[in-house]
PDB file of N, CA and C in Angstrom:
ATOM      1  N   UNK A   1     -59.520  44.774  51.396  1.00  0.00           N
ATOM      2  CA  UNK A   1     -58.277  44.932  52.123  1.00  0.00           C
ATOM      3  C   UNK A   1     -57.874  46.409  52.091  1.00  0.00           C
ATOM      4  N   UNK A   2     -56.895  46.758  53.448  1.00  0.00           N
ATOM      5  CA  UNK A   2     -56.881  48.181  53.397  1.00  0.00           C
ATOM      6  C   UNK A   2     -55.429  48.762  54.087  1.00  0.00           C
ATOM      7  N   UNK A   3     -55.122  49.256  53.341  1.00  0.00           N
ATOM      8  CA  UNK A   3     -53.283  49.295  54.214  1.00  0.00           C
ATOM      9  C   UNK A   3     -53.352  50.712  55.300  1.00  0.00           C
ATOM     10  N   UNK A   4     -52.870  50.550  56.093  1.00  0.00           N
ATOM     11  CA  UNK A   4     -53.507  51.602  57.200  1.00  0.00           C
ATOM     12  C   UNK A   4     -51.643  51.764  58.036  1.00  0.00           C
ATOM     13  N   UNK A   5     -51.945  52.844  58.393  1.00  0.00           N
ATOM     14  CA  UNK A   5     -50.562  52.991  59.745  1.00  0.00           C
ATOM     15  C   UNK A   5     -50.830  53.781  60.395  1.00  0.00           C
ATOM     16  N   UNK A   6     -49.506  53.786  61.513  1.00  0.00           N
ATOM     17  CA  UNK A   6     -49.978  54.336  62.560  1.00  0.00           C
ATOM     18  C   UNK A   6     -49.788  56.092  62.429  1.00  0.00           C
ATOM     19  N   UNK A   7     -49.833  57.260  63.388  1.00  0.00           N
ATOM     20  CA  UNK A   7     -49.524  58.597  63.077  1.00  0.00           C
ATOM     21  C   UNK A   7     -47.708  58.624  62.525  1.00  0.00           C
ATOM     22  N   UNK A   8     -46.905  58.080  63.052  1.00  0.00           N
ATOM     23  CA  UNK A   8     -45.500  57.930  62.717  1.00  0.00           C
ATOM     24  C   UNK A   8     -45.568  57.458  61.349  1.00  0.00           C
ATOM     25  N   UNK A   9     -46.274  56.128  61.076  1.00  0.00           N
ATOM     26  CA  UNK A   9     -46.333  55.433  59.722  1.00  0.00           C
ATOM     27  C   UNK A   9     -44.630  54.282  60.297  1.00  0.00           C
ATOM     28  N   UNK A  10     -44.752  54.585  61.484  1.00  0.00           N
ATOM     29  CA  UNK A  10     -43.714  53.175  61.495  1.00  0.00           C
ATOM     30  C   UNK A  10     -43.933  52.014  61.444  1.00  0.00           C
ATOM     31  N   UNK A  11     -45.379  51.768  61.541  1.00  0.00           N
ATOM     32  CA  UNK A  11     -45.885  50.706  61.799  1.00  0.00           C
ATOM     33  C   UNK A  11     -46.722  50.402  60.661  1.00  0.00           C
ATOM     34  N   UNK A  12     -46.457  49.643  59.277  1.00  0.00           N
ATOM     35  CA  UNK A  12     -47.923  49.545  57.997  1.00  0.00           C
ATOM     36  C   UNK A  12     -48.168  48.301  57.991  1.00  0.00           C
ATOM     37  N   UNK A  13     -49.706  48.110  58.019  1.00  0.00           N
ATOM     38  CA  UNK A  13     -49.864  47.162  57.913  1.00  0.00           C
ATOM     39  C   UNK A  13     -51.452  46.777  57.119  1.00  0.00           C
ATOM     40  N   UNK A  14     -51.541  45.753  56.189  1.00  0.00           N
ATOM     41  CA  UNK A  14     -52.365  45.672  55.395  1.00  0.00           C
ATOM     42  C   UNK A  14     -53.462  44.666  56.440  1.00  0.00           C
ATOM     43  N   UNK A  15     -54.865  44.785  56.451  1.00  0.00           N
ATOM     44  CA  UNK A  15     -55.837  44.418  56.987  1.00  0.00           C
ATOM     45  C   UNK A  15     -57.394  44.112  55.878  1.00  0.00           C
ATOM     46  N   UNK A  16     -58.183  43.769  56.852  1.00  0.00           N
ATOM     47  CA  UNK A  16     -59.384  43.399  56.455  1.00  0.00           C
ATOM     48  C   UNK A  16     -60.035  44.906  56.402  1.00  0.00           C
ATOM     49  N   UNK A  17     -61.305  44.642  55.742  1.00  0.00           N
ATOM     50  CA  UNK A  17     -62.277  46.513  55.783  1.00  0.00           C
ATOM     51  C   UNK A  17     -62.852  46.508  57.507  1.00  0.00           C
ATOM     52  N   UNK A  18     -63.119  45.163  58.012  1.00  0.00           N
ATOM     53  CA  UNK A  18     -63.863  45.174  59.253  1.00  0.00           C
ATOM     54  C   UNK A  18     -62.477  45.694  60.271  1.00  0.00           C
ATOM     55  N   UNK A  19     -61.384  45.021  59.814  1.00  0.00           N
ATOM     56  CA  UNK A  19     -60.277  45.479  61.198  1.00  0.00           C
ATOM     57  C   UNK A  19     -59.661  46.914  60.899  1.00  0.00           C
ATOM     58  N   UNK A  20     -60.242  47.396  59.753  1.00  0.00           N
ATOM     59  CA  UNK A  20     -59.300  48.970  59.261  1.00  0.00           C
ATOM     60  C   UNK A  20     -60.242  49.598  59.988  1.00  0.00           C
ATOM     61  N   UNK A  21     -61.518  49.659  60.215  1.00  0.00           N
ATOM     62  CA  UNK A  21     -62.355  50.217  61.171  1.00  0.00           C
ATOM     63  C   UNK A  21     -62.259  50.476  62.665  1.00  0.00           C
ATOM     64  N   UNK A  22     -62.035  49.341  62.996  1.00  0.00           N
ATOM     65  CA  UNK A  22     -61.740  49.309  64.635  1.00  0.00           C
ATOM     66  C   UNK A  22     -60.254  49.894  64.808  1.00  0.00           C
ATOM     67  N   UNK A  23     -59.051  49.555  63.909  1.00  0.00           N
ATOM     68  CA  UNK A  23     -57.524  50.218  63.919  1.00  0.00           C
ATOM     69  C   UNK A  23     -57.975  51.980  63.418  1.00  0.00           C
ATOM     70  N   UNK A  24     -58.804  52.357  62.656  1.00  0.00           N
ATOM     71  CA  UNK A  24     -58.830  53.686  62.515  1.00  0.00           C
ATOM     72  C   UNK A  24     -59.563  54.586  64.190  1.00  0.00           C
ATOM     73  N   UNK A  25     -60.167  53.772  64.927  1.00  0.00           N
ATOM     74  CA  UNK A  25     -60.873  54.191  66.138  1.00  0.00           C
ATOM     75  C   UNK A  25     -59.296  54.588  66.589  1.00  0.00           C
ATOM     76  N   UNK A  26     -57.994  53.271  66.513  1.00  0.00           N
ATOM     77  CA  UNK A  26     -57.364  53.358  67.456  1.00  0.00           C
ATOM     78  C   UNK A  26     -56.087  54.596  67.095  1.00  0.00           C
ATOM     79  N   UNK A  27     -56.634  55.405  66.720  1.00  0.00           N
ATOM     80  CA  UNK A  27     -55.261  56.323  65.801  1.00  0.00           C
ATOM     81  C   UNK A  27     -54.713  55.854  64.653  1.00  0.00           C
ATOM     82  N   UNK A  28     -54.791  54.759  63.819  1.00  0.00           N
ATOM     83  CA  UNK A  28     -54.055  54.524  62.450  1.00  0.00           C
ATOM     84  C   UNK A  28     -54.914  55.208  61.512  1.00  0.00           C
ATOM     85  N   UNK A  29     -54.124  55.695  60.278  1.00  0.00           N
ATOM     86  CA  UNK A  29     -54.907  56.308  59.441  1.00  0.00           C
ATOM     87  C   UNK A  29     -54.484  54.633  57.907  1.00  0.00           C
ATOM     88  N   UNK A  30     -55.309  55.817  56.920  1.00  0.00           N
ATOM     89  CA  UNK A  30     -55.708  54.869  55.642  1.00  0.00           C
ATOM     90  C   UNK A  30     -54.221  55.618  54.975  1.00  0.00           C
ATOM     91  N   UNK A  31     -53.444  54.595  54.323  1.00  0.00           N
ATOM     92  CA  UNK A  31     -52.201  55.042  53.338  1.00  0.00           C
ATOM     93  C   UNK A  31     -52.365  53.908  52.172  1.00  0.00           C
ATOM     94  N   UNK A  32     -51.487  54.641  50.799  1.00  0.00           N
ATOM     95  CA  UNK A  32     -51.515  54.224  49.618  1.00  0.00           C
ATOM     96  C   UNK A  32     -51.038  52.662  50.059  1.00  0.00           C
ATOM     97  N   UNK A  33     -51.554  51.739  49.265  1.00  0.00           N
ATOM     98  CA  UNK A  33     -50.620  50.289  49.079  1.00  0.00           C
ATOM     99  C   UNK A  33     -49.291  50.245  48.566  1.00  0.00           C
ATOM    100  N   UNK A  34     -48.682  51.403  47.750  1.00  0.00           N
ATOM    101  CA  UNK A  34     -47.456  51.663  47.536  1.00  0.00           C
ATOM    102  C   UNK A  34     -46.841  51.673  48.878  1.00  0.00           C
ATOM    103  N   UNK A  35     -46.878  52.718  49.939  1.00  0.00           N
ATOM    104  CA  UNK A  35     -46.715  52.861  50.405  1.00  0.00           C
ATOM    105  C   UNK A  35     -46.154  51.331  51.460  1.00  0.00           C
ATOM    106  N   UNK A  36     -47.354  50.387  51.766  1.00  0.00           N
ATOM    107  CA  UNK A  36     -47.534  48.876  52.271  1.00  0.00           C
ATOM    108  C   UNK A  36     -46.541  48.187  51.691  1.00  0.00           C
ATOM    109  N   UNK A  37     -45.872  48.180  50.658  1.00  0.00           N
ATOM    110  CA  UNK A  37     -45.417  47.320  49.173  1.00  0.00           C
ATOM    111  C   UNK A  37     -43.483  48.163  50.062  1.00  0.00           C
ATOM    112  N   UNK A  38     -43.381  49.428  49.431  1.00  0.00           N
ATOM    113  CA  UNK A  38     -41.954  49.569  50.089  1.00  0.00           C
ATOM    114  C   UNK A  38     -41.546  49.304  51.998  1.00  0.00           C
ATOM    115  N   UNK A  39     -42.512  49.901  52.080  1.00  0.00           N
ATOM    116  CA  UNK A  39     -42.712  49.417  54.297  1.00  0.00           C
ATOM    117  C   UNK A  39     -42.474  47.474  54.672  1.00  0.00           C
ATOM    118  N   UNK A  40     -43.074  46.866  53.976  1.00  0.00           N
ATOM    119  CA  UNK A  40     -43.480  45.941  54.562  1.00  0.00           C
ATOM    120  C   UNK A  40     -43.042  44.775  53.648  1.00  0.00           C
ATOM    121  N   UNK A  41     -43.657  44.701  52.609  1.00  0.00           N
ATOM    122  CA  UNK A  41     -43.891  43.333  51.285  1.00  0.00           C
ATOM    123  C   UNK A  41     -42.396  43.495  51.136  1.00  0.00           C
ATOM    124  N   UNK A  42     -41.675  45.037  50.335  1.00  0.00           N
ATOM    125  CA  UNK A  42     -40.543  44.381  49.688  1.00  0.00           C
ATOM    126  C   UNK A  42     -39.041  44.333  50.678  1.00  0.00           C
ATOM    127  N   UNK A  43     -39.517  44.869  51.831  1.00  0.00           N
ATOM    128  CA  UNK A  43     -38.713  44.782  53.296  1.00  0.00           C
ATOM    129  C   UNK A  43     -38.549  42.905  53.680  1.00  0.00           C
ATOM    130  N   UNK A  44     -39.275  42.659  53.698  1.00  0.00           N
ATOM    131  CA  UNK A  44     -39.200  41.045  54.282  1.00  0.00           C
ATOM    132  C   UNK A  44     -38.684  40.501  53.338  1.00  0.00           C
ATOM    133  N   UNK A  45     -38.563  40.741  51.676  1.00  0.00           N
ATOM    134  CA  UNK A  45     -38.482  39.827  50.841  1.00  0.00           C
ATOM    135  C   UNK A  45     -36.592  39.381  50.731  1.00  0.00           C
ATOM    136  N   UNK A  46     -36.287  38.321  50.589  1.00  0.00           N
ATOM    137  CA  UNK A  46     -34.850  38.499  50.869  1.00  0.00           C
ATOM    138  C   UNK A  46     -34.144  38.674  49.858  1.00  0.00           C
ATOM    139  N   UNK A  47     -32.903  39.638  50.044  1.00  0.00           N
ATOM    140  CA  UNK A  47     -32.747  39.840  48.346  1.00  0.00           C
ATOM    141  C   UNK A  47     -31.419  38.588  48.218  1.00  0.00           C
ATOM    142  N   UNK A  48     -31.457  37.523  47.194  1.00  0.00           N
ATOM    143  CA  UNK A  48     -30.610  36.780  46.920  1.00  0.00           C
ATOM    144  C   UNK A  48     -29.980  36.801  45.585  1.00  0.00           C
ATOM    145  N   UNK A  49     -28.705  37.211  46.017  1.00  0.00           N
ATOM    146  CA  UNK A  49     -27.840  37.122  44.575  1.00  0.00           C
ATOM    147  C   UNK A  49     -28.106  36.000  43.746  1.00  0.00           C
ATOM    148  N   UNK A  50     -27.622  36.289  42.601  1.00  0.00           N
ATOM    149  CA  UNK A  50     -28.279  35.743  41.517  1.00  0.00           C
ATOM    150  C   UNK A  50     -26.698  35.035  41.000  1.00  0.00           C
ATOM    151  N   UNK A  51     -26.453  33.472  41.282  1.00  0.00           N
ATOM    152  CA  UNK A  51     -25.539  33.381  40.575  1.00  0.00           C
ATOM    153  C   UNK A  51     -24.640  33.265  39.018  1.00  0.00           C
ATOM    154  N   UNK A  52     -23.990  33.565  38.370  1.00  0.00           N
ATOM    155  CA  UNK A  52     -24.175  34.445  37.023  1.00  0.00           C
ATOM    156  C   UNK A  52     -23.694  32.310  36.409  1.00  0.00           C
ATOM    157  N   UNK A  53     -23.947  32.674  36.122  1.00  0.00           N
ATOM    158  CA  UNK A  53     -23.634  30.405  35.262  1.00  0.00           C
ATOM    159  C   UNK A  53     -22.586  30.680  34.468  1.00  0.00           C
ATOM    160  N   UNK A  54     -22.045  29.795  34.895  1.00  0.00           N
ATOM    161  CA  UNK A  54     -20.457  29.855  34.481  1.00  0.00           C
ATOM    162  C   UNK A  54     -20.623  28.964  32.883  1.00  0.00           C
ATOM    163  N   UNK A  55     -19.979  29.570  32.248  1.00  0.00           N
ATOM    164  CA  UNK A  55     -19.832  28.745  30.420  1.00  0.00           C
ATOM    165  C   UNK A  55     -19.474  28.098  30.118  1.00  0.00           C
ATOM    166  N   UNK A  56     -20.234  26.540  29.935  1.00  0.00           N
ATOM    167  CA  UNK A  56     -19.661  25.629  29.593  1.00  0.00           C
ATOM    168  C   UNK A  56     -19.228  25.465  27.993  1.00  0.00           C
ATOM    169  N   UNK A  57     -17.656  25.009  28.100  1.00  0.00           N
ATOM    170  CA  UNK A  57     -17.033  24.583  26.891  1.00  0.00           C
ATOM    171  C   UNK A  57     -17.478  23.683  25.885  1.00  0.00           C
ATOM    172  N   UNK A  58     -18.721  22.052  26.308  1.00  0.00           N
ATOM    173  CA  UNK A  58     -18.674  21.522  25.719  1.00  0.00           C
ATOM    174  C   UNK A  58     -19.517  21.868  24.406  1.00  0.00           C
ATOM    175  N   UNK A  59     -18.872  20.977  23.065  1.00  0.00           N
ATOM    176  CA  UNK A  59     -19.517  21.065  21.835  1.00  0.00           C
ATOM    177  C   UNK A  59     -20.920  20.807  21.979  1.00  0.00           C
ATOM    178  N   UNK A  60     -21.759  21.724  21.101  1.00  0.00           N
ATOM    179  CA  UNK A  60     -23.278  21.107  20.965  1.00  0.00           C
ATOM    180  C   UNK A  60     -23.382  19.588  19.977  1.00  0.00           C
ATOM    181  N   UNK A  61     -24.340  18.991  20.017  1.00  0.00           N
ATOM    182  CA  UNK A  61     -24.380  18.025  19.198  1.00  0.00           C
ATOM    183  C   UNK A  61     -24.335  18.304  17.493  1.00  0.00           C
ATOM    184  N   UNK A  62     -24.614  19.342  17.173  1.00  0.00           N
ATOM    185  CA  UNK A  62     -24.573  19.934  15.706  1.00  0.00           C
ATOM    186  C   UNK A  62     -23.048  19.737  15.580  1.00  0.00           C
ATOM    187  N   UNK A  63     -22.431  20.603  16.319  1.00  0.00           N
ATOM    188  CA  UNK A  63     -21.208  20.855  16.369  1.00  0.00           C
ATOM    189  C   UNK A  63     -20.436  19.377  16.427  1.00  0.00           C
ATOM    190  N   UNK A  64     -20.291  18.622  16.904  1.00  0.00           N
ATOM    191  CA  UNK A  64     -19.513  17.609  16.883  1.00  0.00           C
ATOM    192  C   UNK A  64     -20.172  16.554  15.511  1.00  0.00           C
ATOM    193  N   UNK A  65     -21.189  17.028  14.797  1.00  0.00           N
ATOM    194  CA  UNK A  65     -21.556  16.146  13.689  1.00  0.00           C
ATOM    195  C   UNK A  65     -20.578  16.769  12.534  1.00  0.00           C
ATOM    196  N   UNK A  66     -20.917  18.112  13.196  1.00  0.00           N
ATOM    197  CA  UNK A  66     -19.905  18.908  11.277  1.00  0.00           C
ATOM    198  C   UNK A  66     -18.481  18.649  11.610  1.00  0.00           C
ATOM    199  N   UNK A  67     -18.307  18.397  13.051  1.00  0.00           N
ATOM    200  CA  UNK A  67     -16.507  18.147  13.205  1.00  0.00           C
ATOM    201  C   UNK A  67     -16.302  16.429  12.601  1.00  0.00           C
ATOM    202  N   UNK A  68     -17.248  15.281  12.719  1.00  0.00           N
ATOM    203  CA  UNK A  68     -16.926  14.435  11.911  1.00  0.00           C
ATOM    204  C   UNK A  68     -17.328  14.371  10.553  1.00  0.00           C
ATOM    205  N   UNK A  69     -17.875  15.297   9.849  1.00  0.00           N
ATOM    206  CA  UNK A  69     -18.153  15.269   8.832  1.00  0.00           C
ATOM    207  C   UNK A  69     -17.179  15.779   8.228  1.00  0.00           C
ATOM    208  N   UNK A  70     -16.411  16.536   8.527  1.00  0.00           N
ATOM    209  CA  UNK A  70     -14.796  17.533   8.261  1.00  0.00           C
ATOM    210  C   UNK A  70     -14.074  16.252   8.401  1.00  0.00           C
ATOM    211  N   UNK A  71     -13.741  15.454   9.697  1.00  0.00           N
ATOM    212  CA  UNK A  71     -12.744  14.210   9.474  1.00  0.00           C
ATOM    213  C   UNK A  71     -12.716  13.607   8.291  1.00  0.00           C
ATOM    214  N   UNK A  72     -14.266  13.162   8.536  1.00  0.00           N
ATOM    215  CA  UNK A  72     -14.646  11.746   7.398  1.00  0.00           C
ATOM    216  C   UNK A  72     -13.943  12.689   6.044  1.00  0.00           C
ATOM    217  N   UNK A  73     -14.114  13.334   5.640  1.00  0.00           N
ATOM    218  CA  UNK A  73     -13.715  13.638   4.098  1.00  0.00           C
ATOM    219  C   UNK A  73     -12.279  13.871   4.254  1.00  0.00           C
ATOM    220  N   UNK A  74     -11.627  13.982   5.103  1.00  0.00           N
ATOM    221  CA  UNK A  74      -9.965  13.789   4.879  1.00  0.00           C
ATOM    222  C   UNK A  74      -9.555  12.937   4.835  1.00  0.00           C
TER     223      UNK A  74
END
C-alpha cells in the first residue's frame, strides 16, 4: 500500500503498489502515511464527546454489611 497525492496534496489517498503506478503516470506524487493519517483517516473519524458518568450515591455491598454490623451491636 502506498499513500500518494495530487501536486496541491488536496487530494490523499492511500492505494494499492499496482494503482500508485498508473496515479504516479497521472501527476500524483508518493507522500508520508502521516501525512494520509491527518488528510484523510483522522478527518472522517467523528469526534464524539465522551459523556463524563455521573456518581452514583448508592452504598457498596461491603458498605451496607459494616452499617449492619454497627446496628446489630447497639
Amino acid at each position: 500500500m502506498k499513500c500518494m497525492a495530487n501536486q496541491d496534496e488536496s487530494v490523499v489517498v492511500r492505494v494499492s503498489d499496482e494503482k500508485a503506478l498508473v496515479l504516479q503516470e497521472e501527476g500524483f506524487h508518493y507522500v508520508p502515511k502521516e501525512l494520509w493519517k491527518e488528510k484523510t483517516r483522522d478527518v472522517e473519524k467523528p469526534t464524539e464527546e465522551k459523556s463524563t458518568k455521573t456518581k452514583n450515591n448508592k452504598m457498596s455491598k461491603s458498605a451496607k454489611r459494616h452499617l449492619r454490623k454497627q446496628n446489630k451491636k447497639k
